[in-house]
C-alpha atoms as a PDB file:
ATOM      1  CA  UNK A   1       1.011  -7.552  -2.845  1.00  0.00           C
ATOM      2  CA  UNK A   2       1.003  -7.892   0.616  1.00  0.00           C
ATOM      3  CA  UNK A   3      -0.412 -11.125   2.217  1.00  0.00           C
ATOM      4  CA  UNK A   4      -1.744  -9.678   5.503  1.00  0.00           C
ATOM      5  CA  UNK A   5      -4.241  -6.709   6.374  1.00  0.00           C
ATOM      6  CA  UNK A   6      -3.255  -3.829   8.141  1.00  0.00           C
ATOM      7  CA  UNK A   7      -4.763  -5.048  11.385  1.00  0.00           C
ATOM      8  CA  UNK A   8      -2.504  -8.834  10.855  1.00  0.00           C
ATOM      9  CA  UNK A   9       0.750  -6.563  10.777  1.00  0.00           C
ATOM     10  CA  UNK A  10       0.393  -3.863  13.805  1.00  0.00           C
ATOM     11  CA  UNK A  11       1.915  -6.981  15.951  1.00  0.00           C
ATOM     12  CA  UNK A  12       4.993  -8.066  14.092  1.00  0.00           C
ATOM     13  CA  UNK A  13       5.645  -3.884  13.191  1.00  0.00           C
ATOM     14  CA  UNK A  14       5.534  -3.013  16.772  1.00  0.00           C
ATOM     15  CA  UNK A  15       7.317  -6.051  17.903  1.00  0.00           C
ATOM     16  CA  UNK A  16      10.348  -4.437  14.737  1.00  0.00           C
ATOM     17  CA  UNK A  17       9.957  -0.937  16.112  1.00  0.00           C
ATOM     18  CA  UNK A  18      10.837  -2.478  19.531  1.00  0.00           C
ATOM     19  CA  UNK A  19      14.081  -4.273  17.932  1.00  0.00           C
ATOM     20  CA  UNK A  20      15.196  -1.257  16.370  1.00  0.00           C
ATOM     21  CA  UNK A  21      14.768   1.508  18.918  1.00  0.00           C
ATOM     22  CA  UNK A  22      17.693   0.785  21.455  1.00  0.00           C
ATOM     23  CA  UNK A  23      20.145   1.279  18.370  1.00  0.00           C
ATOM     24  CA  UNK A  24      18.048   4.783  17.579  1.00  0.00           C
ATOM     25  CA  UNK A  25      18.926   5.159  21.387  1.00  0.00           C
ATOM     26  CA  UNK A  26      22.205   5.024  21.386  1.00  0.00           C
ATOM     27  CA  UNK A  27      22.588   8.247  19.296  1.00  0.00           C
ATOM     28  CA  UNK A  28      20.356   9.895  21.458  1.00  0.00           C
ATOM     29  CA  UNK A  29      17.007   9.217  19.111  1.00  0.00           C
ATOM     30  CA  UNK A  30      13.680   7.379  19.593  1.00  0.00           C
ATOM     31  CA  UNK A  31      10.611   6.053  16.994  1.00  0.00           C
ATOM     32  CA  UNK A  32       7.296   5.866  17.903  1.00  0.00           C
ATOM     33  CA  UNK A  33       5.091   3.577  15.931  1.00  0.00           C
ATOM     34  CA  UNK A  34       1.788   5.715  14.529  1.00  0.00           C
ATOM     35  CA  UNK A  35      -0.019   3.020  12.024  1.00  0.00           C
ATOM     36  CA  UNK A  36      -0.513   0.742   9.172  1.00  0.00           C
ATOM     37  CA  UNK A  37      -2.668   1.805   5.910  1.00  0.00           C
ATOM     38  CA  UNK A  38      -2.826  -0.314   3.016  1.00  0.00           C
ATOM     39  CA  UNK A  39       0.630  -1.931   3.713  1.00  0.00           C
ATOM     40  CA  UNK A  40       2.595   1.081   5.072  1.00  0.00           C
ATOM     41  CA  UNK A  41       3.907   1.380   8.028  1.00  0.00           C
ATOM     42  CA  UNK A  42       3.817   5.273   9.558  1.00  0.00           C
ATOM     43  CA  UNK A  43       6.439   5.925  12.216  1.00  0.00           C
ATOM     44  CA  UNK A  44       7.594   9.066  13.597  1.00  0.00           C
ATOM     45  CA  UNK A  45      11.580   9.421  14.527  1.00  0.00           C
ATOM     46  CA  UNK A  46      12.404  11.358  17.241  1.00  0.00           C
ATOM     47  CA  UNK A  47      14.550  12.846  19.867  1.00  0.00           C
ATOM     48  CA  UNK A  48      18.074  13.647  17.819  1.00  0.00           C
ATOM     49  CA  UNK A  49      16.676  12.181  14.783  1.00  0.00           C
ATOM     50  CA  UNK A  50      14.467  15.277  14.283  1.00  0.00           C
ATOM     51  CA  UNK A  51      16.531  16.980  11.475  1.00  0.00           C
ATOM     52  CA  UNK A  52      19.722  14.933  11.123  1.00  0.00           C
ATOM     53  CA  UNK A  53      20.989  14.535   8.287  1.00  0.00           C
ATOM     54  CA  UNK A  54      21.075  10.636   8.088  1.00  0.00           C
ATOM     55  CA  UNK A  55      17.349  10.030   9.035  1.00  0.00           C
ATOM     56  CA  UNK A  56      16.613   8.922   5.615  1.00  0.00           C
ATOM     57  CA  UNK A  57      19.232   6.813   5.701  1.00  0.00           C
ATOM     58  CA  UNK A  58      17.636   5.435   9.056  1.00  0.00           C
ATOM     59  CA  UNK A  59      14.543   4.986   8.032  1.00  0.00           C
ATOM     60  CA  UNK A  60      15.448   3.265   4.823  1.00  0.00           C
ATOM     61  CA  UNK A  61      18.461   1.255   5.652  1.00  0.00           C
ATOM     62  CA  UNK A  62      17.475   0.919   9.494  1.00  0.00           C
ATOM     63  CA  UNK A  63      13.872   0.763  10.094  1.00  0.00           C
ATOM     64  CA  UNK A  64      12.394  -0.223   6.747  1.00  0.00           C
ATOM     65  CA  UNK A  65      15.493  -3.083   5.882  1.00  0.00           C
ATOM     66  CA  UNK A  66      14.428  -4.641   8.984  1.00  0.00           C
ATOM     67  CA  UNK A  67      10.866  -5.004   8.153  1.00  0.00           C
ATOM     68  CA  UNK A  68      11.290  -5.993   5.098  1.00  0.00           C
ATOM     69  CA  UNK A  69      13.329  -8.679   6.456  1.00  0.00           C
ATOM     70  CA  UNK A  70      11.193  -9.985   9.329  1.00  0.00           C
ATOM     71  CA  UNK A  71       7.629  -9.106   7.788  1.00  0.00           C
ATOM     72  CA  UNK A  72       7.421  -8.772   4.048  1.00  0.00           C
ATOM     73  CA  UNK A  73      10.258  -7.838   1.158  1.00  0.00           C
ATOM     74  CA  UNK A  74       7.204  -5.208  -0.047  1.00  0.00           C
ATOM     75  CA  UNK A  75       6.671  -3.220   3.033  1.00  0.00           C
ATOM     76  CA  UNK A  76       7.341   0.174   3.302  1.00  0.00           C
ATOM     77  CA  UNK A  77       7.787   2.762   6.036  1.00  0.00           C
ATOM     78  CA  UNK A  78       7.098   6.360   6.029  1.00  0.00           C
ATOM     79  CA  UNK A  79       8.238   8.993   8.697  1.00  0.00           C
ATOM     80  CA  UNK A  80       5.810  11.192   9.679  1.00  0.00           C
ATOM     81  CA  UNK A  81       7.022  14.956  10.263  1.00  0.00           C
ATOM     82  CA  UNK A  82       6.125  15.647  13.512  1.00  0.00           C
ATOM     83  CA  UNK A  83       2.839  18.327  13.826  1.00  0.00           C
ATOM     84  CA  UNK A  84       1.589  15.880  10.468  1.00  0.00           C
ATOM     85  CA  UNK A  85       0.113  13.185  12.587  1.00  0.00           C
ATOM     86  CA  UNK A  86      -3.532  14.097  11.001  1.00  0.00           C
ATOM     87  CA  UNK A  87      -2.071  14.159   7.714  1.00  0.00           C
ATOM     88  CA  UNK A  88      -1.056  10.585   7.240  1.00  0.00           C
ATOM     89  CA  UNK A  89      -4.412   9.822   4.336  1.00  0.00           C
ATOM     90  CA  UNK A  90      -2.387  12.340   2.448  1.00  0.00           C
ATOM     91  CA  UNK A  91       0.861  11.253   2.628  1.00  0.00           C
END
């Protein structure tokens, strides 16, 4: 279980999301940070990350090992397809 509420984490994701993005950069991609609900983090990758093939590995091994590692082993972050922003209760 997570120690902070959703609100207590939007500042140390967004501050992760900024530490990650110029590497997304240099391959020509981009994340934009969406939310957090009940511990998850929603981002949406961008830019040449929109159907590569090694965006899971990005978001697992990139994105998510970094918050993990500067917020909480148990977080989690889930890329939102873009046109899904709506959908995120149901992802």
């Amino acid at each position: 279980m997570i120690p902070f509420t959703d609100e207590e984490l939007m500042g140390p994701v967004k501050s992760v999301i900024d530490k990650v993005r110029p590497s997304l950069a240099l391959d020509g991609g981009d994340i934009e940070f969406l939310t957090v609900r009940n511990s998850k983090v929603y981002i949406q990758l961008k830019g040449s990350c929109v159907g590569c093939a090694s965006s899971g590995t990005t978001l697992k091994y990139g994105v998510e090992r970094q918050l993990k590692m500067d917020i909480h082993p148990e977080i989690i972050a889930i890329n939102v397809p873009i046109g899904m922003e709506d959908e995120i209760d149901k992802l």
